[in-house]
N, C-alpha and C. Protein backbone atom coordinates (compact mmCIF):
# COMPACT_ATOMS: atom_id res chain seq x y z
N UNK A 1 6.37 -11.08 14.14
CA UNK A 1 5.63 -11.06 12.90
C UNK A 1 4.68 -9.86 12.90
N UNK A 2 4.37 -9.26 11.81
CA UNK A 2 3.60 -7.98 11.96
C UNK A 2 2.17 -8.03 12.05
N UNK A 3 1.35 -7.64 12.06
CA UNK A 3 0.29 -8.03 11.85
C UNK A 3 -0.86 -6.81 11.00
N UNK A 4 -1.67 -7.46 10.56
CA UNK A 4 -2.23 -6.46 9.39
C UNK A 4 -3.78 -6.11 9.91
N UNK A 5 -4.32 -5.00 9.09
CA UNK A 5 -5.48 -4.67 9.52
C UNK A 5 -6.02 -4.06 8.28
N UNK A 6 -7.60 -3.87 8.59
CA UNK A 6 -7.76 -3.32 7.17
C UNK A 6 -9.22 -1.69 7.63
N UNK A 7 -9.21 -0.96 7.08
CA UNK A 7 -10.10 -0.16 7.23
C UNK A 7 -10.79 0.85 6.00
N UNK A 8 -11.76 0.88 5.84
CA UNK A 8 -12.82 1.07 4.77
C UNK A 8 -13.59 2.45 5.03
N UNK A 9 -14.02 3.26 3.89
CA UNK A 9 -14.62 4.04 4.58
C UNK A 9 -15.04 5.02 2.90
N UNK A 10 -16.46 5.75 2.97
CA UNK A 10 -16.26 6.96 2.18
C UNK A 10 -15.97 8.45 2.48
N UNK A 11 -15.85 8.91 1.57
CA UNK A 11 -15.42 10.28 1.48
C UNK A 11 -16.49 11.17 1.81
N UNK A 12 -16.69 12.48 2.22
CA UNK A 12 -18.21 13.26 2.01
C UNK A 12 -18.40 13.34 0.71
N UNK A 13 -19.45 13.40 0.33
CA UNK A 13 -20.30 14.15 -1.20
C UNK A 13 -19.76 15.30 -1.09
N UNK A 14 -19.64 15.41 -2.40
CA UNK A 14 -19.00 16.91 -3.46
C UNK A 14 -18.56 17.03 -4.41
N UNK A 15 -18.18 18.27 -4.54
CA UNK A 15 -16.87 18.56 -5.86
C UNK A 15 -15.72 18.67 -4.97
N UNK A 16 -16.11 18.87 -4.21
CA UNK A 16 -14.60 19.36 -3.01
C UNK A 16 -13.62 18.38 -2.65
N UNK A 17 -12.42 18.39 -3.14
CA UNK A 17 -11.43 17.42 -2.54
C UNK A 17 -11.53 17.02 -1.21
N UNK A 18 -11.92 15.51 -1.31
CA UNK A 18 -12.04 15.36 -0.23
C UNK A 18 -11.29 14.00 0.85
N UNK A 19 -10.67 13.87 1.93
CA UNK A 19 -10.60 12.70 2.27
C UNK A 19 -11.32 11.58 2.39
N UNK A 20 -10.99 10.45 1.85
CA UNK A 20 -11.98 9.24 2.35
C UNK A 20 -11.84 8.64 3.85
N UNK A 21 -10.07 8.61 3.73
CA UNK A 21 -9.61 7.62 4.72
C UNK A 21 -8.53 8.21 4.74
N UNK A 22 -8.39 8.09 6.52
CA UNK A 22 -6.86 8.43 7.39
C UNK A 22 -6.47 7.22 8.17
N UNK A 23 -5.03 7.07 8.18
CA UNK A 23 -4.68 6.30 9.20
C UNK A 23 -4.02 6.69 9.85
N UNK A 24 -3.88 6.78 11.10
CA UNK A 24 -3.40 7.64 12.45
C UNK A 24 -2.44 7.21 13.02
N UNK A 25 -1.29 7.47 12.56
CA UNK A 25 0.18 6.70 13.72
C UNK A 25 0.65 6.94 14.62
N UNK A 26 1.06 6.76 15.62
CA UNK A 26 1.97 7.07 17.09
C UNK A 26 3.17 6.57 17.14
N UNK A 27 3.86 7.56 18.14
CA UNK A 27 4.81 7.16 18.31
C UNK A 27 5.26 5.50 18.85
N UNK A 28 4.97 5.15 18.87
CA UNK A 28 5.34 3.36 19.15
C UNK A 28 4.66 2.48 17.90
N UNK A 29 4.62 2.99 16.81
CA UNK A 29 4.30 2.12 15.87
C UNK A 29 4.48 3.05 14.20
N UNK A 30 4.81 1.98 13.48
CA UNK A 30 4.84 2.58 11.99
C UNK A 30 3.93 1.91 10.90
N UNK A 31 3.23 2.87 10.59
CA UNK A 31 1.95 1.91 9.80
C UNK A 31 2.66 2.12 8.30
N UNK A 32 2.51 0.30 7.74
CA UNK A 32 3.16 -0.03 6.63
C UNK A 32 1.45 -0.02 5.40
N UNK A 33 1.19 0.88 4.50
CA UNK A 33 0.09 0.61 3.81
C UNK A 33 0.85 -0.54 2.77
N UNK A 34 0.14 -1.65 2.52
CA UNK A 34 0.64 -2.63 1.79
C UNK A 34 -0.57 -2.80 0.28
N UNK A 35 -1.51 -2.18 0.68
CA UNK A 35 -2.70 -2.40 0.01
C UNK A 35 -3.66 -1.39 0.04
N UNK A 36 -4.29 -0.69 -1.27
CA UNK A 36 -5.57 0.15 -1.45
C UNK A 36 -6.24 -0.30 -2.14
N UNK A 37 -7.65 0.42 -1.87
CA UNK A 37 -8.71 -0.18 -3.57
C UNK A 37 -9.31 1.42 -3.18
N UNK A 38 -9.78 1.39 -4.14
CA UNK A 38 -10.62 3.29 -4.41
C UNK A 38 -11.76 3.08 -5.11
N UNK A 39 -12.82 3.42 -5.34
CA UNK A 39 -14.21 3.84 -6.05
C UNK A 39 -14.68 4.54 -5.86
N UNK A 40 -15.96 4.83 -6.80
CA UNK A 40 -16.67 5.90 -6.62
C UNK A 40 -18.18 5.33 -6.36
N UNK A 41 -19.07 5.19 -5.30
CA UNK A 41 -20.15 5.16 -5.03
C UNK A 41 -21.31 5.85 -5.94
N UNK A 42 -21.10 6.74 -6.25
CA UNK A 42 -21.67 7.33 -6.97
C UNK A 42 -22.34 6.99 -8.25
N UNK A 43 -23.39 7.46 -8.96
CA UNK A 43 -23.86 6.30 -10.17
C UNK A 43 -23.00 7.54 -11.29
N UNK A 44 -22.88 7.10 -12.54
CA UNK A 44 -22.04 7.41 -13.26
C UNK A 44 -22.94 8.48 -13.92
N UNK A 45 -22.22 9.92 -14.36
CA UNK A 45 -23.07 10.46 -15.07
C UNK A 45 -23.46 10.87 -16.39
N UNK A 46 -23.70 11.71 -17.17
CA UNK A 46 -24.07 11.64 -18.71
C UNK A 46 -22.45 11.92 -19.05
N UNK A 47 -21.70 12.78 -18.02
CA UNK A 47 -20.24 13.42 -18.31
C UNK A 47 -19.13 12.25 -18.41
N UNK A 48 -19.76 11.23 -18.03
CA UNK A 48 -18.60 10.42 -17.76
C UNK A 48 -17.27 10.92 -17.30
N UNK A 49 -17.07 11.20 -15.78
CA UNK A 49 -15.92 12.21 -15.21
C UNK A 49 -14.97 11.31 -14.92
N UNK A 50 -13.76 11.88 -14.70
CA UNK A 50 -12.62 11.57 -14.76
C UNK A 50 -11.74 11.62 -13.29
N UNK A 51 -11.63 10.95 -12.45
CA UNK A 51 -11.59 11.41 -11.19
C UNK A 51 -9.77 11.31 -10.90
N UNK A 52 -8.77 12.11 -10.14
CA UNK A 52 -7.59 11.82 -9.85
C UNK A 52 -7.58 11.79 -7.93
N UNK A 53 -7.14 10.78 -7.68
CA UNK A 53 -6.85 10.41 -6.13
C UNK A 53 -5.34 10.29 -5.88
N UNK A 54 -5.41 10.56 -4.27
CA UNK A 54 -4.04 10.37 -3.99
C UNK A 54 -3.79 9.54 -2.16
N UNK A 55 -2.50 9.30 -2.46
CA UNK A 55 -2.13 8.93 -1.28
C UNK A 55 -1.28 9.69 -0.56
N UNK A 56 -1.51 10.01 0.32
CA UNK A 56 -0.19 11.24 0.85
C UNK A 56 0.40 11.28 2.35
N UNK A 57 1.44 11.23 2.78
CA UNK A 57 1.63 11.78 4.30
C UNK A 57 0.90 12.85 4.73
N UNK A 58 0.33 12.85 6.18
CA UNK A 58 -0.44 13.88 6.20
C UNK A 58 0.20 14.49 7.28
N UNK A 59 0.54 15.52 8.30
CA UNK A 59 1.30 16.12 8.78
C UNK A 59 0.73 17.41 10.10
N UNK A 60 1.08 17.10 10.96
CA UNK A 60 0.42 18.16 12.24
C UNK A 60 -1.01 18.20 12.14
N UNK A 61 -1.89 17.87 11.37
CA UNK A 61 -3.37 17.85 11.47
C UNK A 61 -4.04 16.98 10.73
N UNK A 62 -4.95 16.07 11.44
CA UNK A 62 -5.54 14.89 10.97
C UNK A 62 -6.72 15.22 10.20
N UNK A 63 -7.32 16.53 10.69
CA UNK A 63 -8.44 17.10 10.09
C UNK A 63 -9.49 16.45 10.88
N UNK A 64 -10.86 16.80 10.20
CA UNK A 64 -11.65 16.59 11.32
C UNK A 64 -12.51 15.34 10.41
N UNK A 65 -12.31 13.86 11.44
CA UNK A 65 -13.42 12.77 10.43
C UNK A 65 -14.22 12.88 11.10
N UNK A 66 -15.76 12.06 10.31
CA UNK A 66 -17.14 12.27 10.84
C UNK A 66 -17.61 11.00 11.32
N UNK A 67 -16.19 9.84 11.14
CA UNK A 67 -16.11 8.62 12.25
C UNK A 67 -14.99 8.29 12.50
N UNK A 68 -14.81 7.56 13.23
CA UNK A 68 -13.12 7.21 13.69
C UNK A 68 -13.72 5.35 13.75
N UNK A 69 -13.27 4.76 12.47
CA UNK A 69 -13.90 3.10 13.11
C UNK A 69 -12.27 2.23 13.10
N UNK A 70 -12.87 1.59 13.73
CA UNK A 70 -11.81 1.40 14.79
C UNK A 70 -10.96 0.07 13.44
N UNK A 71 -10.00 -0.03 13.49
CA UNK A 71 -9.21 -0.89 12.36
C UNK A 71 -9.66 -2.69 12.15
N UNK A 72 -10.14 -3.10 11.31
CA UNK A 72 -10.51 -4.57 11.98
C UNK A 72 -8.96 -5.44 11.36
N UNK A 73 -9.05 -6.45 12.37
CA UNK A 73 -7.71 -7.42 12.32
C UNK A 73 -7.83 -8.23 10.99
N UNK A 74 -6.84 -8.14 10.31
CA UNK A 74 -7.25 -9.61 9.27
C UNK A 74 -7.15 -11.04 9.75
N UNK A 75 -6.24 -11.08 10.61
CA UNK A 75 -6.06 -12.29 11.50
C UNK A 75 -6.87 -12.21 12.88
N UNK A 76 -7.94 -12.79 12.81
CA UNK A 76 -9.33 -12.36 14.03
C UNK A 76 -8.13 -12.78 15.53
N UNK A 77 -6.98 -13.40 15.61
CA UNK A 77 -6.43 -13.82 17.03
C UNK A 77 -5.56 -12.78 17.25
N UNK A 78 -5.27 -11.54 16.32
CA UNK A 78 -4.24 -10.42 16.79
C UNK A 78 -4.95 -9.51 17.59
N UNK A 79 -4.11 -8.85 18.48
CA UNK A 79 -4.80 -7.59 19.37
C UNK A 79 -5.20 -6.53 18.51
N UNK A 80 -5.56 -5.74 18.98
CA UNK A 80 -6.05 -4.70 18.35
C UNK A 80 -4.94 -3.72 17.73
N UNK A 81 -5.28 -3.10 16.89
CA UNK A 81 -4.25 -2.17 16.50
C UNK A 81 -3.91 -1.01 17.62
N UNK A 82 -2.58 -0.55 17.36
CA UNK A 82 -1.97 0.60 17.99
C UNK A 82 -2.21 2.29 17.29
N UNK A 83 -2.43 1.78 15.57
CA UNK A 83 -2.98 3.02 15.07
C UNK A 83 -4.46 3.07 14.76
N UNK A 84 -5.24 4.02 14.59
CA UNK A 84 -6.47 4.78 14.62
C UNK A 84 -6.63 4.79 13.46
N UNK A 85 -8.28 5.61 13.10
CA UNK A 85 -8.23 5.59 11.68
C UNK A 85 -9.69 6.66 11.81
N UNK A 86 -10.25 7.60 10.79
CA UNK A 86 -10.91 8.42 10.64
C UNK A 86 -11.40 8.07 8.76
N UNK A 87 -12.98 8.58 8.86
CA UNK A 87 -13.52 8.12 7.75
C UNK A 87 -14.33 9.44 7.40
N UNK A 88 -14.64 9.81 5.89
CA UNK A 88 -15.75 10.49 6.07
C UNK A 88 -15.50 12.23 6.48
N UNK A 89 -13.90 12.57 6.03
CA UNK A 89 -13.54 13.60 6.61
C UNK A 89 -14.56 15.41 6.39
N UNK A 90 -14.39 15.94 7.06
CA UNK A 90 -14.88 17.55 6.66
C UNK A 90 -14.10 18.75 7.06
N UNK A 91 -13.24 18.52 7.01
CA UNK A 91 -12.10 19.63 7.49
C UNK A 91 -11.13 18.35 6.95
N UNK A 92 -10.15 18.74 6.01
CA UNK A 92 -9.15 18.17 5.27
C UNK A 92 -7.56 17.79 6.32
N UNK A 93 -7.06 16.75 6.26
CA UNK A 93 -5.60 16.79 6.75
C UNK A 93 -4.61 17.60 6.44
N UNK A 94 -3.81 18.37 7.05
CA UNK A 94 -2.51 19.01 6.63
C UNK A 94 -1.91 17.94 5.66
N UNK A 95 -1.61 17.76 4.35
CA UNK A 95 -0.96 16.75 3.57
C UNK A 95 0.40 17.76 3.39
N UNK A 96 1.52 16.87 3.49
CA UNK A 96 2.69 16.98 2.52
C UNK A 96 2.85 17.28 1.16
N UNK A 97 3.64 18.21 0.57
CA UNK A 97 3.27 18.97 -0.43
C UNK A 97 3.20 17.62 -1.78
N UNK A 98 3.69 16.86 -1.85
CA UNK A 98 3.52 15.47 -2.74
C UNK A 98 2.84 14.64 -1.86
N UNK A 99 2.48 13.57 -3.25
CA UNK A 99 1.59 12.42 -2.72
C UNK A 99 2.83 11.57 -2.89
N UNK A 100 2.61 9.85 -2.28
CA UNK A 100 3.27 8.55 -2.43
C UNK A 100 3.04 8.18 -3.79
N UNK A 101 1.29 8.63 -3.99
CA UNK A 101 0.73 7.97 -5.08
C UNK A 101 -0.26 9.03 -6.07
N UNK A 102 -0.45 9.36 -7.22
CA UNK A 102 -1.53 10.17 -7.82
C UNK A 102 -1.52 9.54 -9.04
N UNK A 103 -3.06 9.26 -8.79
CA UNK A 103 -3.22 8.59 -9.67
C UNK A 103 -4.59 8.31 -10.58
N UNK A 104 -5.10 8.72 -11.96
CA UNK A 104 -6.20 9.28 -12.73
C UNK A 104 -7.60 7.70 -12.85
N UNK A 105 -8.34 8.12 -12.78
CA UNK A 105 -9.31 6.76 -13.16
C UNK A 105 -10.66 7.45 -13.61
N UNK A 106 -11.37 6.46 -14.54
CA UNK A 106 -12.61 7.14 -15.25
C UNK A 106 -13.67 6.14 -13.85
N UNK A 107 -14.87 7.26 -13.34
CA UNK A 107 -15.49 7.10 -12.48
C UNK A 107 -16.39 5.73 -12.65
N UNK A 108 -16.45 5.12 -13.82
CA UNK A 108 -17.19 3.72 -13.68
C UNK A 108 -15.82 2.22 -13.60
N UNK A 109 -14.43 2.94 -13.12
CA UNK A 109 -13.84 1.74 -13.11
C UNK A 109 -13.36 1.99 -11.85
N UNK A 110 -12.28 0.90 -10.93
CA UNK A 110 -11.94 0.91 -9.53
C UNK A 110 -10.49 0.56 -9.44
N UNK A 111 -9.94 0.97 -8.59
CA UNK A 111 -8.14 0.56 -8.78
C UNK A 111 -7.62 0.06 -7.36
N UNK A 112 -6.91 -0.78 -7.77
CA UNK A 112 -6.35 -1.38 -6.53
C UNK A 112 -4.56 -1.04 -6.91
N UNK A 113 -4.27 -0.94 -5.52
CA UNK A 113 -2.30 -1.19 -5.37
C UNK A 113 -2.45 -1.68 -4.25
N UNK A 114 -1.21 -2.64 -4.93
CA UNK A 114 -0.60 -4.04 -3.78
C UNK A 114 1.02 -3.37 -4.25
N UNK A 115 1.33 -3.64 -2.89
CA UNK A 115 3.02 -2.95 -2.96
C UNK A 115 3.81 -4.33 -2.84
N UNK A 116 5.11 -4.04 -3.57
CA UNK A 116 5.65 -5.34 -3.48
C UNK A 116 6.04 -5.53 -2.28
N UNK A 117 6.09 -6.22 -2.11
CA UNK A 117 6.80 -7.35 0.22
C UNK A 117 8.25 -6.20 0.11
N UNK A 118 8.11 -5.19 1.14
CA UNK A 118 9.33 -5.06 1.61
C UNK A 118 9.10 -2.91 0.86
N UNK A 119 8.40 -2.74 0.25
CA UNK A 119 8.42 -1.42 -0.40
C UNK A 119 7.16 -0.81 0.08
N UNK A 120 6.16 -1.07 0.88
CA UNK A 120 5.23 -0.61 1.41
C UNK A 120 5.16 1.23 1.35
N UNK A 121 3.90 1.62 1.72
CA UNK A 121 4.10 3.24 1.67
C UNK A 121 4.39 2.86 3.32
N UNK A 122 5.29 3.69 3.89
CA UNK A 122 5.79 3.66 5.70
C UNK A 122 5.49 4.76 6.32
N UNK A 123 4.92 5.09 7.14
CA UNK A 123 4.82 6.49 7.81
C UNK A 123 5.39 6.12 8.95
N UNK A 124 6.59 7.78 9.95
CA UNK A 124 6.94 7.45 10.56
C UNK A 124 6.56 7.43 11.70
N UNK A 125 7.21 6.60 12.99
CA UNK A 125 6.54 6.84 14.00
C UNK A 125 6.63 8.06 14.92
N UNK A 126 5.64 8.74 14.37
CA UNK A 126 5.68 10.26 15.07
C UNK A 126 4.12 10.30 15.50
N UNK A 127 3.79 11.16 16.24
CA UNK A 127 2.38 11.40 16.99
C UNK A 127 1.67 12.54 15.41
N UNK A 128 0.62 12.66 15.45
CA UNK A 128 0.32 13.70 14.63
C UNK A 128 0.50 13.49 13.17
N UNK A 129 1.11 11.93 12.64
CA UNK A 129 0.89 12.23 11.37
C UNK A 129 0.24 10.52 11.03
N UNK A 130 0.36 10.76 9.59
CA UNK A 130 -0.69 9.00 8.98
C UNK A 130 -0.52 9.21 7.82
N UNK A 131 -1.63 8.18 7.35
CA UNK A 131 -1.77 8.12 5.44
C UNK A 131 -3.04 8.51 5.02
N UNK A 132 -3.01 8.80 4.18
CA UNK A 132 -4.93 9.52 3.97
C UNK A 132 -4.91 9.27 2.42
N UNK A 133 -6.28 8.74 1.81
CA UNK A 133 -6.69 8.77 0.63
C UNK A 133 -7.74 9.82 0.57
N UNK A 134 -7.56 10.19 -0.24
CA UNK A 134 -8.47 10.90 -0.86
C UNK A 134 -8.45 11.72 -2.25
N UNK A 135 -9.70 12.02 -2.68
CA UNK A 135 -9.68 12.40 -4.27
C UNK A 135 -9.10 14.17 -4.50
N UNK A 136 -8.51 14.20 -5.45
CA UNK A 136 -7.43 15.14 -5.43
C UNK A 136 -8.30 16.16 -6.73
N UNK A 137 -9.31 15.34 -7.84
CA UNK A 137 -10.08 16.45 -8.51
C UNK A 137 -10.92 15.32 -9.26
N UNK A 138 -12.34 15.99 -9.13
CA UNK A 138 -13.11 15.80 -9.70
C UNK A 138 -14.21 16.60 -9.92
N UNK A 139 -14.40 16.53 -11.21
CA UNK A 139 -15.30 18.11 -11.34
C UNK A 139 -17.32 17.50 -10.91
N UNK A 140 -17.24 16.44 -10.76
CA UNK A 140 -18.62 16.10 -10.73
C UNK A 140 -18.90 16.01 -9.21
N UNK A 141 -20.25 15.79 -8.28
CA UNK A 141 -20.58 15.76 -7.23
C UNK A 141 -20.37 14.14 -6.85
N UNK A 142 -19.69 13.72 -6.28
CA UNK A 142 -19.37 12.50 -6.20
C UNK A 142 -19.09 12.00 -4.51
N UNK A 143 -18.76 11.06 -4.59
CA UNK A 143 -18.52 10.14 -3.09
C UNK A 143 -17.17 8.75 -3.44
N UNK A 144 -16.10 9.41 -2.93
CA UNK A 144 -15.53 8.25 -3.20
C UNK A 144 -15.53 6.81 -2.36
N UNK A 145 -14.83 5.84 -2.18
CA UNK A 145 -14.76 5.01 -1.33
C UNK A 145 -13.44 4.24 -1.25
N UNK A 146 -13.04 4.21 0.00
CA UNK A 146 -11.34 3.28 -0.32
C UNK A 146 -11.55 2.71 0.85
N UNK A 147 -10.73 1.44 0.69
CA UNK A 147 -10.23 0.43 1.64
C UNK A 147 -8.27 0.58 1.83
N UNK A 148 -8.11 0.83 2.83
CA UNK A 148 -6.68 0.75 2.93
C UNK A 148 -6.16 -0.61 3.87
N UNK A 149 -5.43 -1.47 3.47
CA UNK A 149 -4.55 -2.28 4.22
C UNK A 149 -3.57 -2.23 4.94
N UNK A 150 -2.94 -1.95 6.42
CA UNK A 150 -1.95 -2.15 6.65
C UNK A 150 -1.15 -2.70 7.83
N UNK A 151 -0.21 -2.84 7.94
CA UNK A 151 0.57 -3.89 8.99
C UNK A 151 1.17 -2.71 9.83
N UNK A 152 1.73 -3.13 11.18
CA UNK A 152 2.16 -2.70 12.49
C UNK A 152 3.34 -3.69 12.78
């Protein structure tokens, strides 16, 4: 049976595209994202901005996060996870030239995806790559925030 985990985290402040959240795979495991939620921390401004995020394979470089917290179990009796995770990035991931997911939201609302059982986003098991959210454009100084879900 697989077992799931979940990890949370924001993005740096900016205009600058930035990562929120990576998840870090190895070779002995394939992380299945089954679940995201995204926001913006940020208080809303007179512009009312328009923010677009994405989900993407990320590829030979994880980039540099400004924490690595460690995945918590949803089921408190499973071991610990086999993949990693980085929050808070400042040096961006190598991403794959497409995302899984891109997708537009006005900065005072929040979006969740639940994938149907069996269609998950999959990354493979290779050393050096994962899944990463992060906001793809927003013209205002902002902070995003995402929670990603996923199974092993």
């Amino acid at each position: 049976m697989a077992r799931g985990y979940t990890v949370n985290g924001p993005s740096a402040t900016g205009t600058a595209n930035k990562t929120a959240v990576t998840l870090i795979g190895s070779t002995s495991v394939r992380i299945r994202l089954f679940e995201f939620t995204v926001g913006l921390t940020t208080a809303p401004n007179s512009t009312d901005q328009q923010l677009e995020f994405g989900v993407g394979r990320w590829t030979t470089s994880a980039g540099t996060a400004g924490s690595s917290p460690t995945p918590l179990a949803i089921d408190p009796g499973d071991v610990a996870a086999v993949a990693t995770a980085g929050i808070t990035h400042s040096a961006e991931p190598t991403y794959a030239s497409t995302y899984l997911m891109d997708q537009a939201m006005n900065q005072r609302a929040m979006f969740r995806w639940v994938a149907v059982p069996g269609f998950e986003f999959v990354n493979p098991a290779t050393a050096t790559t994962g899944l990463g959210l992060k906001n793809i454009a927003i013209a205002a100084t902002s902070v995003i925030t995402g929670t990603m879900m996923f199974l092993e």
